[in-house]
C-alpha atoms as a PDB file:
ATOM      1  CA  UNK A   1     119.458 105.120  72.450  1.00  0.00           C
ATOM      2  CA  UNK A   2     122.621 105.656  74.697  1.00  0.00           C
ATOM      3  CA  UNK A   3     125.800 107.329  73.982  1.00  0.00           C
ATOM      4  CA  UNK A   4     127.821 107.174  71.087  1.00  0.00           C
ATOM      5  CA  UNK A   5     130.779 104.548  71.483  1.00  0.00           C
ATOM      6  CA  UNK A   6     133.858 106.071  71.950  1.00  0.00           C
ATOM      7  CA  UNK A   7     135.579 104.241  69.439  1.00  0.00           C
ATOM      8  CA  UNK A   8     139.442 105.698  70.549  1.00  0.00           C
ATOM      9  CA  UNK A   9     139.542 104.694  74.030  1.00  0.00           C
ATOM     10  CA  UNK A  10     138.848 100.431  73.080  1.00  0.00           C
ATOM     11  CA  UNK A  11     142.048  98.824  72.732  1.00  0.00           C
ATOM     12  CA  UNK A  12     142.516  96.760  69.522  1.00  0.00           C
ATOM     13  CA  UNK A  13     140.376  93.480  71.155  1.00  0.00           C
ATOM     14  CA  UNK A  14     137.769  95.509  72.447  1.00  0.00           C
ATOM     15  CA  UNK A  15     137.276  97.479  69.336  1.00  0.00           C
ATOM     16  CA  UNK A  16     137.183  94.600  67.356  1.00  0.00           C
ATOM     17  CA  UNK A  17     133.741  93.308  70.008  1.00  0.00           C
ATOM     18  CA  UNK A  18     132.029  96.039  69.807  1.00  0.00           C
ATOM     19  CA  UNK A  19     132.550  96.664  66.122  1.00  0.00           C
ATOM     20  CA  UNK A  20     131.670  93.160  65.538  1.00  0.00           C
ATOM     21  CA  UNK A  21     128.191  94.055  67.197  1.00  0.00           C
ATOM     22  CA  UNK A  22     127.141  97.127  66.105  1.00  0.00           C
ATOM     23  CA  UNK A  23     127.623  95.224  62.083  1.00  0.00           C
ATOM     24  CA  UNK A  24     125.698  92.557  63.735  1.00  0.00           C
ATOM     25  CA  UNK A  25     122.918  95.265  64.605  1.00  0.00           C
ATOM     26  CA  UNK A  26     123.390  97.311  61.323  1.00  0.00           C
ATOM     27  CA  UNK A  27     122.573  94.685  59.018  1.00  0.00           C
ATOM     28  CA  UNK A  28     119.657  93.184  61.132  1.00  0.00           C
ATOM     29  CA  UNK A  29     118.348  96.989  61.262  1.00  0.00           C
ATOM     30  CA  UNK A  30     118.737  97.329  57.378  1.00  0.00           C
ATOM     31  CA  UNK A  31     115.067  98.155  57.066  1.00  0.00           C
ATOM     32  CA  UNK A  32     115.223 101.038  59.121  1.00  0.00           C
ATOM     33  CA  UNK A  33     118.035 103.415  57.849  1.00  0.00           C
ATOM     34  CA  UNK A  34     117.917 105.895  61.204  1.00  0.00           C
ATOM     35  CA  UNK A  35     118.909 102.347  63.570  1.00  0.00           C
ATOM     36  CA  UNK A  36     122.085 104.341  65.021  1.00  0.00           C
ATOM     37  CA  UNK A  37     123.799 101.525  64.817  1.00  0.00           C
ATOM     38  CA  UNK A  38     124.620 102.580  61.236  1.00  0.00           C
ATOM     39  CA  UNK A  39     126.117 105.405  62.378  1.00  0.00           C
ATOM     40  CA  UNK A  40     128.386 103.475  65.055  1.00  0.00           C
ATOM     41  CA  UNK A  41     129.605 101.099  62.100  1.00  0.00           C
ATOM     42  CA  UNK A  42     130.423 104.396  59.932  1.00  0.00           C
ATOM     43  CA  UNK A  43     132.434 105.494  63.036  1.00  0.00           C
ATOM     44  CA  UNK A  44     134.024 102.229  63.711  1.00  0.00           C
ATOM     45  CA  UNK A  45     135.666 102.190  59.829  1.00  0.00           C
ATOM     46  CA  UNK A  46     136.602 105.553  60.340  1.00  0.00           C
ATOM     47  CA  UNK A  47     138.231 104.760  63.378  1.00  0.00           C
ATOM     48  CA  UNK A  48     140.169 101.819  62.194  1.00  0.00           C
ATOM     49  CA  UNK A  49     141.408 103.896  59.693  1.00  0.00           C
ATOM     50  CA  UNK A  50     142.492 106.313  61.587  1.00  0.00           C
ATOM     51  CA  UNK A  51     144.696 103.911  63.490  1.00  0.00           C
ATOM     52  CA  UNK A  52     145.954 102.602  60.153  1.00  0.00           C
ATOM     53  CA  UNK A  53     144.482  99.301  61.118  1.00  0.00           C
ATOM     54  CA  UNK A  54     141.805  98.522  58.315  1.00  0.00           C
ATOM     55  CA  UNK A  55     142.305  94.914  59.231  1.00  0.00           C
ATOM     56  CA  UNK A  56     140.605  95.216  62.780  1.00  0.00           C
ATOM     57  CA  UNK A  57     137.884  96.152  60.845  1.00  0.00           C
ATOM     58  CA  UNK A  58     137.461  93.665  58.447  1.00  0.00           C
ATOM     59  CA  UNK A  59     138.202  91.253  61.483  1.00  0.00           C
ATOM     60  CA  UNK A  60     134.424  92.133  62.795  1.00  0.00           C
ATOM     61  CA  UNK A  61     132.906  92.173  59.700  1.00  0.00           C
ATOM     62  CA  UNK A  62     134.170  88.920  59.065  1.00  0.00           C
ATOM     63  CA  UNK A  63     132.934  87.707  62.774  1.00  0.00           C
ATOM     64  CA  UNK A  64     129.889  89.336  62.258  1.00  0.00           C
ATOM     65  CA  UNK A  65     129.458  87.688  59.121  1.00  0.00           C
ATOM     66  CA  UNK A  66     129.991  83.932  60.358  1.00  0.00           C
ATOM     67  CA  UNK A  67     127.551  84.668  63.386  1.00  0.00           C
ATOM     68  CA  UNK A  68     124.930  84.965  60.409  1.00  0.00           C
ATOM     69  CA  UNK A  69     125.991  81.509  58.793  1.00  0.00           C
ATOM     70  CA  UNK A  70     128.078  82.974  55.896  1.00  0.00           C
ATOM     71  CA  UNK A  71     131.671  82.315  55.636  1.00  0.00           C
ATOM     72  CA  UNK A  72     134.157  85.030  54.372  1.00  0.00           C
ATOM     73  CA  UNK A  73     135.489  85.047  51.386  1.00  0.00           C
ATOM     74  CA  UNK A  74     139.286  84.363  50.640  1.00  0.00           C
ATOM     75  CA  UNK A  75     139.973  87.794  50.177  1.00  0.00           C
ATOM     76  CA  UNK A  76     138.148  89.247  53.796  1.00  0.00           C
ATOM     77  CA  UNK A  77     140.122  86.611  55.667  1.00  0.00           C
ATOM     78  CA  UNK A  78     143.375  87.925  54.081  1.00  0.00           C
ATOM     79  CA  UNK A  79     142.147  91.718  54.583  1.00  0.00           C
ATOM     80  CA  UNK A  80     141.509  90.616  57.953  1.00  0.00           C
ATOM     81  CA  UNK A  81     145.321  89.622  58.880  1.00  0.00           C
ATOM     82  CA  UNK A  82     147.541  92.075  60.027  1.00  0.00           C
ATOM     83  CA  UNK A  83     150.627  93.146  57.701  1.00  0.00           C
ATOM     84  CA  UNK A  84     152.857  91.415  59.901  1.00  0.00           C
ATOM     85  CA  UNK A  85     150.706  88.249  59.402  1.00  0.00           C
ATOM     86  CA  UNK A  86     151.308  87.998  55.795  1.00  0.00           C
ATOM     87  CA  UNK A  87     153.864  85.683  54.079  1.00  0.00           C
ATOM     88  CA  UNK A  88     157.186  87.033  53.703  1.00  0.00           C
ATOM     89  CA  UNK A  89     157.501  88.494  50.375  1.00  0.00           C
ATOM     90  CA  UNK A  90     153.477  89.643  50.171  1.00  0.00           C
ATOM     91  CA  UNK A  91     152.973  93.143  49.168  1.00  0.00           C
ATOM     92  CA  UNK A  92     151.743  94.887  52.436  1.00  0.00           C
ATOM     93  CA  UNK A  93     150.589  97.981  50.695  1.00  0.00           C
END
């Protein structure tokens, strides 16, 4: 196992990539709940919270979740979008 990600030091895109793997890795390690890519996924929400950006999370999720086959639901593509994204009038909170 190497190093914990530092999740701070990724800018927004990069976060977002790496994120988007380590959900990738968690889910295709779900049999084995001490994969430390669970761990790095925990981090990675806590992270994007932290930055008041839930939507950069939901962003990898949702790429994570196409590069399975599934498509995202209606609502995680919206939760994905950042407030500034959202039609004029939408409730941002």
């Amino acid at each position: 196992m190497g190093a914990p990600i530092n999740w701070q030091a990724l800018d927004d895109e990069a976060f977002v990539d790496r994120a988007e793997q380590q959900i990738w890795l968690s889910a295709f390690a779900s049999n084995n709940p001490r994969a430390p890519a669970h761990k790095e996924v925990d981090a990675a929400y806590d992270e994007a919270q932290r930055r008041e950006r839930p939507w950069l999370y939901q962003r990898a999720y949702n790429a994570a979740f196409r590069s399975c086959g599934y498509t995202p639901s209606e609502a995680e593509i919206e939760q994905a979008k950042a407030p500034d994204a959202l039609p004029s009038g939408a409730d941002h909170g």
